[in-house]
PDB file of N, CA and C in Angstrom:
ATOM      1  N   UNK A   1     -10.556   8.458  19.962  1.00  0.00           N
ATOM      2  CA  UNK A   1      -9.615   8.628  18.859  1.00  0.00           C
ATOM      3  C   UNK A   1     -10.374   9.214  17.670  1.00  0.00           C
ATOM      4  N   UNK A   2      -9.789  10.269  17.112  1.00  0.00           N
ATOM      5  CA  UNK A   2     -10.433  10.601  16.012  1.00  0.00           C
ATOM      6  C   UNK A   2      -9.861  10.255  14.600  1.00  0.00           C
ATOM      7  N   UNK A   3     -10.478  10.413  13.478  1.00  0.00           N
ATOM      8  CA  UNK A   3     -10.277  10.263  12.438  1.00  0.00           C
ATOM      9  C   UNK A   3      -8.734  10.372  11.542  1.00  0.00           C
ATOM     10  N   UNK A   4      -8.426  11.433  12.002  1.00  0.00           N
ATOM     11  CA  UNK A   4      -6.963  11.581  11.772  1.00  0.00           C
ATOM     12  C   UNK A   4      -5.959  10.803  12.397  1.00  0.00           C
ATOM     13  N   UNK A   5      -6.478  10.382  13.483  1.00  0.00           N
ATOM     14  CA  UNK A   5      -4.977   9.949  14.621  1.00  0.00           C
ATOM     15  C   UNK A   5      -5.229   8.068  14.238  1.00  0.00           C
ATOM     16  N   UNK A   6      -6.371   7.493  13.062  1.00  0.00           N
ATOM     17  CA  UNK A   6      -6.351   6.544  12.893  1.00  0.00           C
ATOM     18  C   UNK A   6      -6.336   6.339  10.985  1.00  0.00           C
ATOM     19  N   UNK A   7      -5.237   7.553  10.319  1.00  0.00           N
ATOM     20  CA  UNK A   7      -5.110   7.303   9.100  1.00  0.00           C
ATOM     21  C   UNK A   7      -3.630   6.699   9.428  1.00  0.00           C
ATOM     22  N   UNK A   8      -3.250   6.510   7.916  1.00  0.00           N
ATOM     23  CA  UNK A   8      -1.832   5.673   7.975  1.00  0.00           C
ATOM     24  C   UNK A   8      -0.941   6.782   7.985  1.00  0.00           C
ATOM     25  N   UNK A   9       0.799   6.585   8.719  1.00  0.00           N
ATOM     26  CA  UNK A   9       1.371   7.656   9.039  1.00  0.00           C
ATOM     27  C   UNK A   9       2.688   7.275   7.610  1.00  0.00           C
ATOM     28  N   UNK A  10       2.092   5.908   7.091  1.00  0.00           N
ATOM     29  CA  UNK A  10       3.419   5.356   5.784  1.00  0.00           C
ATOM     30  C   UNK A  10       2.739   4.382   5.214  1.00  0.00           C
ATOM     31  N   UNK A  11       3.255   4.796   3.611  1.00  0.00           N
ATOM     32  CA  UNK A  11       3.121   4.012   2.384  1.00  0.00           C
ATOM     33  C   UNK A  11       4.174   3.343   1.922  1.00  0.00           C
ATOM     34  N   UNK A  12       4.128   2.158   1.652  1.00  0.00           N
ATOM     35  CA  UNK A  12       5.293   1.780   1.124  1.00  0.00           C
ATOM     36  C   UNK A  12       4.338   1.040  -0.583  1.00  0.00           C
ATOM     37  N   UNK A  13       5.603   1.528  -1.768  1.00  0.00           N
ATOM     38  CA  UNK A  13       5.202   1.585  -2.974  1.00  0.00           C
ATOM     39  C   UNK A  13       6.307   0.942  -3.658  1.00  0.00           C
ATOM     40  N   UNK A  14       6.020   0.651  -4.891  1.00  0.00           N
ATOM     41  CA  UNK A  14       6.674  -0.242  -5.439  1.00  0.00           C
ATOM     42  C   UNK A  14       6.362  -0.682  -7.296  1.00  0.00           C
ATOM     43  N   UNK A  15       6.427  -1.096  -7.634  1.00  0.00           N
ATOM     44  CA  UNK A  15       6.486  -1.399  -9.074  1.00  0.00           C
ATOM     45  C   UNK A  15       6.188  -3.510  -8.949  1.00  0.00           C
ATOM     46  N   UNK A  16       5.606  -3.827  -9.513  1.00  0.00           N
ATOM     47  CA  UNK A  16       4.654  -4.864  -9.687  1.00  0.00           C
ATOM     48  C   UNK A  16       6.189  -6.093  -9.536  1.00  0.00           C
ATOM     49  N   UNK A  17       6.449  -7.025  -8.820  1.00  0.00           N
ATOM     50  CA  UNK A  17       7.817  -7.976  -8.916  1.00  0.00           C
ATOM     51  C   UNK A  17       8.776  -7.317  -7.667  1.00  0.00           C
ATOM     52  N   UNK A  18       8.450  -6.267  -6.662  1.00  0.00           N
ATOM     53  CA  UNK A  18       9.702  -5.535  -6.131  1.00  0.00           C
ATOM     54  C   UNK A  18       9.960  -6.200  -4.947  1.00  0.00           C
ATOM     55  N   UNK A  19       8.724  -6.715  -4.929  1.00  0.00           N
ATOM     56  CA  UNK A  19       8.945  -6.778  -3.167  1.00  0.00           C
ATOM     57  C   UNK A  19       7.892  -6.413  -2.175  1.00  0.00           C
ATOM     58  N   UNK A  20       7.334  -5.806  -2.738  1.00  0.00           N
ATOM     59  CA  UNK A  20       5.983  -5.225  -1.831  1.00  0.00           C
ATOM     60  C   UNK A  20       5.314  -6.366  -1.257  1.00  0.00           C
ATOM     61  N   UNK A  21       4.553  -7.187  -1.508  1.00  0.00           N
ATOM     62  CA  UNK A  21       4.063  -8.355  -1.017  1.00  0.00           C
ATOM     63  C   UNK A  21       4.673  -8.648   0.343  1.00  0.00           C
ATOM     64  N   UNK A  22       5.952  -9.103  -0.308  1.00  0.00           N
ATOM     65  CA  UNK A  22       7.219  -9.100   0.919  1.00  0.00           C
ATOM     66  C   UNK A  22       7.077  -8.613   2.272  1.00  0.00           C
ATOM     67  N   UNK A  23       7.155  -7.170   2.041  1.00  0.00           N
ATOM     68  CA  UNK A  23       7.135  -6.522   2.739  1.00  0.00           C
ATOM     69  C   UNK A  23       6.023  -6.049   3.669  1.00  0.00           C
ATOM     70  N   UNK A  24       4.686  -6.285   2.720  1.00  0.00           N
ATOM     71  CA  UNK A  24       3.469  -6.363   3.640  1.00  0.00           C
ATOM     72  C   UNK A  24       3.391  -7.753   4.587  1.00  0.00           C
ATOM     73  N   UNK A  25       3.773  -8.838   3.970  1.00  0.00           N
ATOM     74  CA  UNK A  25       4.206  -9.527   4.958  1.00  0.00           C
ATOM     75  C   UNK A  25       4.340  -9.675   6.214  1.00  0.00           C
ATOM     76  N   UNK A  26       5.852  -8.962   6.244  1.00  0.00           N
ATOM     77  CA  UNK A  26       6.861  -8.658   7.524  1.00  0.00           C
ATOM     78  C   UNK A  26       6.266  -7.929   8.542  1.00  0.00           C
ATOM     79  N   UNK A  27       5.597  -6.831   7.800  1.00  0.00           N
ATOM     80  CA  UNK A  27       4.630  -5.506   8.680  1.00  0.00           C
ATOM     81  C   UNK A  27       3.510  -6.224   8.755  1.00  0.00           C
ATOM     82  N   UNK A  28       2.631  -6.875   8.805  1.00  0.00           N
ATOM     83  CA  UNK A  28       1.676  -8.119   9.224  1.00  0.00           C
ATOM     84  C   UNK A  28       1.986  -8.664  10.411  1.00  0.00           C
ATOM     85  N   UNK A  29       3.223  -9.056  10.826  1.00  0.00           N
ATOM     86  CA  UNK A  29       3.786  -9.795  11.699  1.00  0.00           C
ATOM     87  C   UNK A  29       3.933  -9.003  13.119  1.00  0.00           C
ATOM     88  N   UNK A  30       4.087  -8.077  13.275  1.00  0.00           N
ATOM     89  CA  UNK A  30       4.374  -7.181  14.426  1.00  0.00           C
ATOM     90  C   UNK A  30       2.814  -6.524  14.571  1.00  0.00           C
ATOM     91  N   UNK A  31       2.809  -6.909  15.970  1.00  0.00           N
ATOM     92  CA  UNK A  31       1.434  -6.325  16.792  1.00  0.00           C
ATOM     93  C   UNK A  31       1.627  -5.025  16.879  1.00  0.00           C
ATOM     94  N   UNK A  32       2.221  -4.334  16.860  1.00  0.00           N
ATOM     95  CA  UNK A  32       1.970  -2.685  17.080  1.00  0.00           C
ATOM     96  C   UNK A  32       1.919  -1.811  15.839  1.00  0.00           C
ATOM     97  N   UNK A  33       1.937  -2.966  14.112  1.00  0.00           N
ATOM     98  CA  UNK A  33       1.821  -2.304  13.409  1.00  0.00           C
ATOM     99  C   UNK A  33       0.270  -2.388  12.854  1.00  0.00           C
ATOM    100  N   UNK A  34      -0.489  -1.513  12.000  1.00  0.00           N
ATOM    101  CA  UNK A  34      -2.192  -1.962  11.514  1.00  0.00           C
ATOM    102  C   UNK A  34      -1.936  -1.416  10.339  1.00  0.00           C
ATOM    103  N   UNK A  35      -2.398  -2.332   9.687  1.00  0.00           N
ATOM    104  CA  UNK A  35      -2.247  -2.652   7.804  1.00  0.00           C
ATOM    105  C   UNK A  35      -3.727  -2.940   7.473  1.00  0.00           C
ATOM    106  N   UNK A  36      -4.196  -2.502   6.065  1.00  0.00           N
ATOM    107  CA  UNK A  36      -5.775  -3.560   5.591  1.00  0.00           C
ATOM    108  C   UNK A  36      -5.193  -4.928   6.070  1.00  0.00           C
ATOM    109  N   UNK A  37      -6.692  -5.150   5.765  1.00  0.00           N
ATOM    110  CA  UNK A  37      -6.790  -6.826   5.965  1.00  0.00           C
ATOM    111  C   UNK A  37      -6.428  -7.161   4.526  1.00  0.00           C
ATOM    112  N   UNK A  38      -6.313  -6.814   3.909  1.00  0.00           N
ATOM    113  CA  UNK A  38      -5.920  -6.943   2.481  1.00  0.00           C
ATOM    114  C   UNK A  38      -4.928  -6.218   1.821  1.00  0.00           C
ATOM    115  N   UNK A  39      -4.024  -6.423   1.129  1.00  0.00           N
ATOM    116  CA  UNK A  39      -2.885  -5.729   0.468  1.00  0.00           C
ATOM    117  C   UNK A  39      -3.590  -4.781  -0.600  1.00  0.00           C
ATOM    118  N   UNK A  40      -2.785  -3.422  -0.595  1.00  0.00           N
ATOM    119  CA  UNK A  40      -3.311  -2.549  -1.945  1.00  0.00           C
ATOM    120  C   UNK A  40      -5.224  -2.283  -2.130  1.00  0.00           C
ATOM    121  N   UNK A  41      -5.672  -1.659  -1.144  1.00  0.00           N
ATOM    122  CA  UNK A  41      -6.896  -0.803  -1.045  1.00  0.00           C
ATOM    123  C   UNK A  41      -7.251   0.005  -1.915  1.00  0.00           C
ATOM    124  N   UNK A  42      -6.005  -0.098  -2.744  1.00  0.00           N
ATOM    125  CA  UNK A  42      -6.460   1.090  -4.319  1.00  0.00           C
ATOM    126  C   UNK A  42      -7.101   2.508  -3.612  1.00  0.00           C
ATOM    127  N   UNK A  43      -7.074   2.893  -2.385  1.00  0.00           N
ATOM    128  CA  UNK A  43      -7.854   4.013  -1.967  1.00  0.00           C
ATOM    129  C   UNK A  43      -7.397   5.196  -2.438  1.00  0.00           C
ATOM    130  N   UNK A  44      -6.251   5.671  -2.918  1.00  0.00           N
ATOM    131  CA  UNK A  44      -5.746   6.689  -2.983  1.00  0.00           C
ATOM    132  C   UNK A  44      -5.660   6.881  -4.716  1.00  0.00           C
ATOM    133  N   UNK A  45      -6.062   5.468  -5.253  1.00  0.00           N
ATOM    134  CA  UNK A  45      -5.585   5.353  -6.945  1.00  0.00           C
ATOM    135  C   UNK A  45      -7.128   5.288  -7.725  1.00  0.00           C
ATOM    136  N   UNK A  46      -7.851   4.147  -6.968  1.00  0.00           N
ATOM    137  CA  UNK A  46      -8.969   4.055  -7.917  1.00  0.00           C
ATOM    138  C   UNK A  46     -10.244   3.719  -6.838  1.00  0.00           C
ATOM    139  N   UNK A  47     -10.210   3.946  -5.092  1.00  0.00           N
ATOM    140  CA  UNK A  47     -11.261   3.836  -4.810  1.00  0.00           C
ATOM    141  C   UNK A  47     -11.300   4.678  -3.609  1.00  0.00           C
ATOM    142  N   UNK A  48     -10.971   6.289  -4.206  1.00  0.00           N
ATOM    143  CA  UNK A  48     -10.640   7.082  -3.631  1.00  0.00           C
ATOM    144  C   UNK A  48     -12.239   8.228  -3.201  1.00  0.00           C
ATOM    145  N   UNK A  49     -13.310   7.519  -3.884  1.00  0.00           N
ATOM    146  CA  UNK A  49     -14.686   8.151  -4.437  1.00  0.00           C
ATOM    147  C   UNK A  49     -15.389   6.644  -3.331  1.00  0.00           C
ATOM    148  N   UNK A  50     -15.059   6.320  -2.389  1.00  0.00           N
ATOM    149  CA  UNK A  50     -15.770   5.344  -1.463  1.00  0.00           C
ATOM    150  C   UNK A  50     -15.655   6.354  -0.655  1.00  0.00           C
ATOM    151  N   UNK A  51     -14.360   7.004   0.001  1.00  0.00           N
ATOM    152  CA  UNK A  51     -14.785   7.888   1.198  1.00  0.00           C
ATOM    153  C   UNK A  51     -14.160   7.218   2.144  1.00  0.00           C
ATOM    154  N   UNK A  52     -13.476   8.099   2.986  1.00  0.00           N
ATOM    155  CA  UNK A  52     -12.690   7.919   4.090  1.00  0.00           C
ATOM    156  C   UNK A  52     -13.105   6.547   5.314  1.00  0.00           C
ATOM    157  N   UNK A  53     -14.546   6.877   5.297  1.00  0.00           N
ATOM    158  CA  UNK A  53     -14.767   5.744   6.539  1.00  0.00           C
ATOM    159  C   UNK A  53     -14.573   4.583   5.646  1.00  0.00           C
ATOM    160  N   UNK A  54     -14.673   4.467   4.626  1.00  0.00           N
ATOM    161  CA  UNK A  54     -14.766   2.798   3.802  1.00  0.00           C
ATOM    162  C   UNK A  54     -13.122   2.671   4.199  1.00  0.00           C
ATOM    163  N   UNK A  55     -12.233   3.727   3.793  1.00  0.00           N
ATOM    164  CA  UNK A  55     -10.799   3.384   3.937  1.00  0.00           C
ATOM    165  C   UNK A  55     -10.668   2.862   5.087  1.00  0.00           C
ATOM    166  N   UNK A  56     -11.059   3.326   6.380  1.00  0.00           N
ATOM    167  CA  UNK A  56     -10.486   3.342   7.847  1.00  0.00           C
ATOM    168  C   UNK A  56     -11.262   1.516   7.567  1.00  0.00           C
ATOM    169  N   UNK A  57     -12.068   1.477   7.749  1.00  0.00           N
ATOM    170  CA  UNK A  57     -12.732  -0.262   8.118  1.00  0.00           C
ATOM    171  C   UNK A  57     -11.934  -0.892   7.189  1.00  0.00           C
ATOM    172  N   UNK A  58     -11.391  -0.785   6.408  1.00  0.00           N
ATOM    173  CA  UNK A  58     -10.011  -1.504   5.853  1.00  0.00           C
ATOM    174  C   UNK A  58      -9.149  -2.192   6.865  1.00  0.00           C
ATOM    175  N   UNK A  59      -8.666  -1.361   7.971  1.00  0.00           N
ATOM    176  CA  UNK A  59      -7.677  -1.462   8.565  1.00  0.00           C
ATOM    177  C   UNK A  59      -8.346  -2.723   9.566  1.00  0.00           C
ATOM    178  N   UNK A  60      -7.525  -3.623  10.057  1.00  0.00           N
ATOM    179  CA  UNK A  60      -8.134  -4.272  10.801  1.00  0.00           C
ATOM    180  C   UNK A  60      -7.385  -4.782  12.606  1.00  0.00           C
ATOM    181  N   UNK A  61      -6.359  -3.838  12.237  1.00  0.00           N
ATOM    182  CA  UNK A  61      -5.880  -3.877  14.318  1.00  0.00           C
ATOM    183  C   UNK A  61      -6.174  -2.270  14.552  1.00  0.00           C
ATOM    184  N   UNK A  62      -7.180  -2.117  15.472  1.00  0.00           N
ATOM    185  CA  UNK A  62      -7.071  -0.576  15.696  1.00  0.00           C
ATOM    186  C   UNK A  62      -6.166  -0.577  17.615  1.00  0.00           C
ATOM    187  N   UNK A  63      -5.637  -1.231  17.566  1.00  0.00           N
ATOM    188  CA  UNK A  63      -4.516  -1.394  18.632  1.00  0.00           C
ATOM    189  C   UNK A  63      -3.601  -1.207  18.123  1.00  0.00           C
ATOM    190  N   UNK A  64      -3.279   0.109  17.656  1.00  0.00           N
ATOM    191  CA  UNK A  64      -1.931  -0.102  17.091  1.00  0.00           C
ATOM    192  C   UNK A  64      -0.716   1.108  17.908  1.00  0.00           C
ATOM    193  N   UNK A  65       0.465   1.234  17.356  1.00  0.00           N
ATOM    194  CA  UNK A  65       1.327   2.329  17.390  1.00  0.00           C
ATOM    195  C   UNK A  65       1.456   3.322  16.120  1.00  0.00           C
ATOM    196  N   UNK A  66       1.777   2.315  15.133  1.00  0.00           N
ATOM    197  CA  UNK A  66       2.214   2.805  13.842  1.00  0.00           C
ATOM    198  C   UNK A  66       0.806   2.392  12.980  1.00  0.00           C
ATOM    199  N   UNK A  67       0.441   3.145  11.453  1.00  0.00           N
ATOM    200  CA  UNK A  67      -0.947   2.294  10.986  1.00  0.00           C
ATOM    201  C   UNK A  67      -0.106   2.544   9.651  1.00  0.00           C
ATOM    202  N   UNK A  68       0.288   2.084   8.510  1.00  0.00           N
ATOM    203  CA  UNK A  68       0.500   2.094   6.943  1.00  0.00           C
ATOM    204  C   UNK A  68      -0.860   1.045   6.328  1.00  0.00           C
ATOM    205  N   UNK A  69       0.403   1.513   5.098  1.00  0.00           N
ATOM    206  CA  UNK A  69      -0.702   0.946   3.675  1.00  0.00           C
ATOM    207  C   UNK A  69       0.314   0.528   3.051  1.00  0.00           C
ATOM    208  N   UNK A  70       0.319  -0.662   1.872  1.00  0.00           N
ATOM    209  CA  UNK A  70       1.643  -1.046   1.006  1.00  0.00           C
ATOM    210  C   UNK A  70       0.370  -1.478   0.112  1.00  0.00           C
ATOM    211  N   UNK A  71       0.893  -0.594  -1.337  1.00  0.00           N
ATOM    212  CA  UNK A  71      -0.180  -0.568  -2.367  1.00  0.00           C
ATOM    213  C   UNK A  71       0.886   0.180  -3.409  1.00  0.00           C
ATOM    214  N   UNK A  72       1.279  -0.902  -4.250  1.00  0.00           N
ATOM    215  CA  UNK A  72       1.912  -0.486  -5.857  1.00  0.00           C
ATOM    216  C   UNK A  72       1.269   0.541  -6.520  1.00  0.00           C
ATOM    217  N   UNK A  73      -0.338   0.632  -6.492  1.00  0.00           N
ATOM    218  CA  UNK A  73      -0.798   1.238  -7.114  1.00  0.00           C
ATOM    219  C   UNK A  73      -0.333   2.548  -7.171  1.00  0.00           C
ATOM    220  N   UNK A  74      -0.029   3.024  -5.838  1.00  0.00           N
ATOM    221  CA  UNK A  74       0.475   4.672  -6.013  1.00  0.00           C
ATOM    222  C   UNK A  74       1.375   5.426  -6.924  1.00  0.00           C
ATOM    223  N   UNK A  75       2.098   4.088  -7.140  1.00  0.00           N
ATOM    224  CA  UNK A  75       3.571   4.575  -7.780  1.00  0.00           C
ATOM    225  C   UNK A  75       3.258   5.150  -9.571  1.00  0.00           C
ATOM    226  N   UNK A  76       1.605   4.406  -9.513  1.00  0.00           N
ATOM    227  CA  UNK A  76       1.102   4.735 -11.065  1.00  0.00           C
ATOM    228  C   UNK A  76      -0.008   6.232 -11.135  1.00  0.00           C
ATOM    229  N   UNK A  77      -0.586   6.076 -10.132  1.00  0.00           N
ATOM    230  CA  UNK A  77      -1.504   7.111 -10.331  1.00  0.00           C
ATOM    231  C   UNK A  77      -1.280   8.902  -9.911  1.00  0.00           C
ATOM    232  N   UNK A  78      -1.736   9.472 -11.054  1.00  0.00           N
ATOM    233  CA  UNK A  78      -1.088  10.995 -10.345  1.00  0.00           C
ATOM    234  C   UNK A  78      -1.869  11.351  -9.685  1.00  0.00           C
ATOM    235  N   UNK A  79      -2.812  11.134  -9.480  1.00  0.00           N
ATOM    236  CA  UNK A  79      -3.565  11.902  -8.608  1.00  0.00           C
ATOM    237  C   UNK A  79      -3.439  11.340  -7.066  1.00  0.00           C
ATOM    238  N   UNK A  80      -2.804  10.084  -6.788  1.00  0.00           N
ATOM    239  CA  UNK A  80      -2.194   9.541  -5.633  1.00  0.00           C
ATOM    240  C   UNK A  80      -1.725  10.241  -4.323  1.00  0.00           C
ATOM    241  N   UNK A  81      -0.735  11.077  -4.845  1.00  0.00           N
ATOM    242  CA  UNK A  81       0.039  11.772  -3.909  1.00  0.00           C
ATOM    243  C   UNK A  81      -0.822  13.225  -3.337  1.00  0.00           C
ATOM    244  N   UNK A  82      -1.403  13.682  -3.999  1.00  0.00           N
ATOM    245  CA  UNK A  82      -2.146  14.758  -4.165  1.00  0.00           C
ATOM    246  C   UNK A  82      -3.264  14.352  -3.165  1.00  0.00           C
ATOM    247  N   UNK A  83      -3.961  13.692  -3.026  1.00  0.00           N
ATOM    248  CA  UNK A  83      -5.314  13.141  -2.213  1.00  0.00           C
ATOM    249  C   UNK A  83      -4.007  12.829  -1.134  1.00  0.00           C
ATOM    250  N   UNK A  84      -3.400  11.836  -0.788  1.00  0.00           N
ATOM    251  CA  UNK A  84      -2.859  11.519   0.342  1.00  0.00           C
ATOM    252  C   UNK A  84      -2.260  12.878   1.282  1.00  0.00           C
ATOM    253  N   UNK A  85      -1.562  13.874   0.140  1.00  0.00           N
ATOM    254  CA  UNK A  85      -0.855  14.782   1.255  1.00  0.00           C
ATOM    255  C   UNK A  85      -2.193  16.033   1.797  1.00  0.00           C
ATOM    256  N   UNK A  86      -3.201  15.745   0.750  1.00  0.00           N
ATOM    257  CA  UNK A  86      -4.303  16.872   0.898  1.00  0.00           C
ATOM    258  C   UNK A  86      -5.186  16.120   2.460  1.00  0.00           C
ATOM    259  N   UNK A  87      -4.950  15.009   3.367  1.00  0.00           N
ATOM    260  CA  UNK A  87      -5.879  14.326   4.063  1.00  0.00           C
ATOM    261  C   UNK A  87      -4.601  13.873   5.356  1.00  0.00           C
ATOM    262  N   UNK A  88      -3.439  13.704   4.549  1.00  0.00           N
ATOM    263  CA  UNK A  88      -2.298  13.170   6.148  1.00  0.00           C
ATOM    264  C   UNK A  88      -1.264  14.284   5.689  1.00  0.00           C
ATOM    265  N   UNK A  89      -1.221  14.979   7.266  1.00  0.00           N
ATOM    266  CA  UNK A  89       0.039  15.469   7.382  1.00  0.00           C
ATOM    267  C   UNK A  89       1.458  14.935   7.292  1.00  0.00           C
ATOM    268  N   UNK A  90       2.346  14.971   6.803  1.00  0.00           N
ATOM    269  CA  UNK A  90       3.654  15.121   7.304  1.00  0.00           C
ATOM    270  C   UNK A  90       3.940  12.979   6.469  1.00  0.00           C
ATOM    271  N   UNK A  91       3.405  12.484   5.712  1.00  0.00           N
ATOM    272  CA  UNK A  91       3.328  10.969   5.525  1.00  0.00           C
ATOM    273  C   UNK A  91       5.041  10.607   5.259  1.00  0.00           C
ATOM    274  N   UNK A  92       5.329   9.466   5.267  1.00  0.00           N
ATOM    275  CA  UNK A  92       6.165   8.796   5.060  1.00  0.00           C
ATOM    276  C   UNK A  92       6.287   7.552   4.090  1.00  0.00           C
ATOM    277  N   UNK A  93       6.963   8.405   3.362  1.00  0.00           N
ATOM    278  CA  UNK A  93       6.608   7.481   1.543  1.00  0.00           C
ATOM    279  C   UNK A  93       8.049   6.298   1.737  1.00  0.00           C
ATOM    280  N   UNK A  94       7.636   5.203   1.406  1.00  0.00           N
ATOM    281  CA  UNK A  94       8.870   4.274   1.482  1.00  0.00           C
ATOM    282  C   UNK A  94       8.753   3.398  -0.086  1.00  0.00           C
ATOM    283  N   UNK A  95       9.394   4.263  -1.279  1.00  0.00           N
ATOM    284  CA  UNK A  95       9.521   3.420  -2.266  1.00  0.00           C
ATOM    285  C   UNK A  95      10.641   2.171  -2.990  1.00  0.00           C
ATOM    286  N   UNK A  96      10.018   1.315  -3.546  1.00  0.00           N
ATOM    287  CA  UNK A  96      11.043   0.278  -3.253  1.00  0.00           C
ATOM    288  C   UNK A  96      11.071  -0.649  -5.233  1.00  0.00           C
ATOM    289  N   UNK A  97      12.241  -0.269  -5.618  1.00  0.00           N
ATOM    290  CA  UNK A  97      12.615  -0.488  -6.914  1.00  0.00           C
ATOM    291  C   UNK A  97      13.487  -2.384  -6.664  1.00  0.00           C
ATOM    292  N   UNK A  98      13.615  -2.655  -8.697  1.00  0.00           N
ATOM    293  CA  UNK A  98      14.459  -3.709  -8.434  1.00  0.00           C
ATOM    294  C   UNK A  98      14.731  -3.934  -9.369  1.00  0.00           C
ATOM    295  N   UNK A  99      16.504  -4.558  -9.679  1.00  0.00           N
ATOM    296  CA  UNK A  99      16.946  -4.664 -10.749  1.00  0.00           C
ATOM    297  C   UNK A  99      16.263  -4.919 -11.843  1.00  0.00           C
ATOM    298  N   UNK A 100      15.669  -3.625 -13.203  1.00  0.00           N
ATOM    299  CA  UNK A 100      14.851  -4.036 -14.122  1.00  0.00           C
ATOM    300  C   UNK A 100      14.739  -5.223 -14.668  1.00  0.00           C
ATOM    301  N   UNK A 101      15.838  -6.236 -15.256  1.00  0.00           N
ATOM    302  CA  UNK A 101      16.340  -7.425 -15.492  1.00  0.00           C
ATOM    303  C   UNK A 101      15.260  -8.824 -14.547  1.00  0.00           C
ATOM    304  N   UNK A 102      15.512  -8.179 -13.376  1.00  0.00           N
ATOM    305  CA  UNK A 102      15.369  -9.032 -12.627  1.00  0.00           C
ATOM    306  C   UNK A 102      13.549  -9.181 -12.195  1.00  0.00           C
ATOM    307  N   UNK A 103      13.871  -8.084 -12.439  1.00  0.00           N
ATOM    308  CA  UNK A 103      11.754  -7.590 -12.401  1.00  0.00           C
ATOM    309  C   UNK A 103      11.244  -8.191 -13.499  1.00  0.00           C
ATOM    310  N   UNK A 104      11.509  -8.148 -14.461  1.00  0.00           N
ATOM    311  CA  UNK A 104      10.956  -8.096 -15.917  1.00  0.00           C
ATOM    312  C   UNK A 104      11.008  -9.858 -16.190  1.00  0.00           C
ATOM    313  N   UNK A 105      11.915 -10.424 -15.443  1.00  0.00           N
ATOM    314  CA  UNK A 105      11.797 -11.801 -15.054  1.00  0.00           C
ATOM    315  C   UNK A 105      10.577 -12.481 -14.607  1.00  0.00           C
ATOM    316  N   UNK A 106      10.980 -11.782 -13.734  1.00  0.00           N
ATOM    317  CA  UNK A 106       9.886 -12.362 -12.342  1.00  0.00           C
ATOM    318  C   UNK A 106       8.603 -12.080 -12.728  1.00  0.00           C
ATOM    319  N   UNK A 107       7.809 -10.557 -13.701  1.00  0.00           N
ATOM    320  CA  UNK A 107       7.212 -10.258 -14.067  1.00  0.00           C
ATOM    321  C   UNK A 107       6.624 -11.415 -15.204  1.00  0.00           C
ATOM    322  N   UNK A 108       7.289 -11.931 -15.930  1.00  0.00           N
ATOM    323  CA  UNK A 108       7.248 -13.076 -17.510  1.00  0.00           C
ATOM    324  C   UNK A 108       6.931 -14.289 -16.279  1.00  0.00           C
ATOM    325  N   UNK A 109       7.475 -14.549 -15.794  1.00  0.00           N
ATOM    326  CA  UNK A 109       7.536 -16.109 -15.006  1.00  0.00           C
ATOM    327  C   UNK A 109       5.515 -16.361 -14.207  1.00  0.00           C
ATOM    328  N   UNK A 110       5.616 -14.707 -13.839  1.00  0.00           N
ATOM    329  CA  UNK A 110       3.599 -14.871 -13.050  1.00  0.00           C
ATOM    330  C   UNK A 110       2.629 -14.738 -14.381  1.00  0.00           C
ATOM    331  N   UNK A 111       3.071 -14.786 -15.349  1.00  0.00           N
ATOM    332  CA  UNK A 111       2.120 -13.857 -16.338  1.00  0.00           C
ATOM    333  C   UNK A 111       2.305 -15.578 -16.717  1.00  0.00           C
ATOM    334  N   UNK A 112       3.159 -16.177 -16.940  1.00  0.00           N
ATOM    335  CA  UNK A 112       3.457 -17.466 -17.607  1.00  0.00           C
ATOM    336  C   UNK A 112       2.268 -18.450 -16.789  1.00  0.00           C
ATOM    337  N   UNK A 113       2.732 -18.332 -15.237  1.00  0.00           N
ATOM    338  CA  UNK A 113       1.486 -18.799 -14.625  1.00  0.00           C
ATOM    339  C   UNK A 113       0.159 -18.954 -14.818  1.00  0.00           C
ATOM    340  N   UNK A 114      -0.138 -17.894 -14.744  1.00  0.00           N
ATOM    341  CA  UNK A 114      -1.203 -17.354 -15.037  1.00  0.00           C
ATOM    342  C   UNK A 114      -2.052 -17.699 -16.311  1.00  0.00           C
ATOM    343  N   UNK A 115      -1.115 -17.461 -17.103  1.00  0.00           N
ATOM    344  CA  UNK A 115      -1.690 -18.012 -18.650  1.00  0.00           C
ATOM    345  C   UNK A 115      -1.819 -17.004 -19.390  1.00  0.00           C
ATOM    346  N   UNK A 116      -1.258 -16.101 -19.313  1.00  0.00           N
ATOM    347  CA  UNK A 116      -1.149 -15.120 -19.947  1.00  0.00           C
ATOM    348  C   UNK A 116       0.109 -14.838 -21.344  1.00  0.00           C
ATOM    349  N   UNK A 117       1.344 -16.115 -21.248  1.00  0.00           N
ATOM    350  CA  UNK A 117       2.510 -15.851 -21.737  1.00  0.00           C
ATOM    351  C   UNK A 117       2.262 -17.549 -22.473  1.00  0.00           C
TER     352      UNK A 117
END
């Protein structure tokens, strides 16, 4: 297998409260999908200067069918899309919004946690 046929073929993106977590989740759960071992690799936003093999050892089922990434970060950085379409052909962007109201909630309620509010 070469290098290409083991990048991700979908991103799923999001805004900080949407759901993403969620959703890395769900795609965690099914054996034929390969995700990092960790949510949001920042590879495409801010640790895009590590270099491709650091990205790939991210991933941690190389038994897969399908391989993504679910990382908010994209949805902020411009130079994001630009590196991803310049390295994977043909990708599959899956972005995922949520009632501002309801974000901006949920957003105050972790920050409150946290200790931040």
């Amino acid at each position: 297998m070469n290098k290409k046929d083991l990048l991700p073929s979908f991103f799923v993106v999001g805004a900080q409260k949407c759901g993403t977590t969620t959703i890395h989740n769900w795609l965690r759960q099914h054996k034929e999908v390969s995700l990092p071992t960790y949510k949001e690799t920042h590879y495409f936003s801010e640790n895009y200067n590590n270099g491709i093999n650091w990205y790939l050892n991210q991933f941690e089922n190389n038994n897969f069918k399908i391989r993504g990434e679910v990382d908010p970060s994209l949805l902020y950085c411009p130079e994001s899309p630009k590196r991803i379409f310049k390295i994977i052909k043909n990708p599959k962007i899956i972005i995922i919004f949520r009632k501002p109201i309801d974000r901006a909630y949920s957003n105050y309620l972790m920050s409150k946690y946290r200790g931040y509010e």
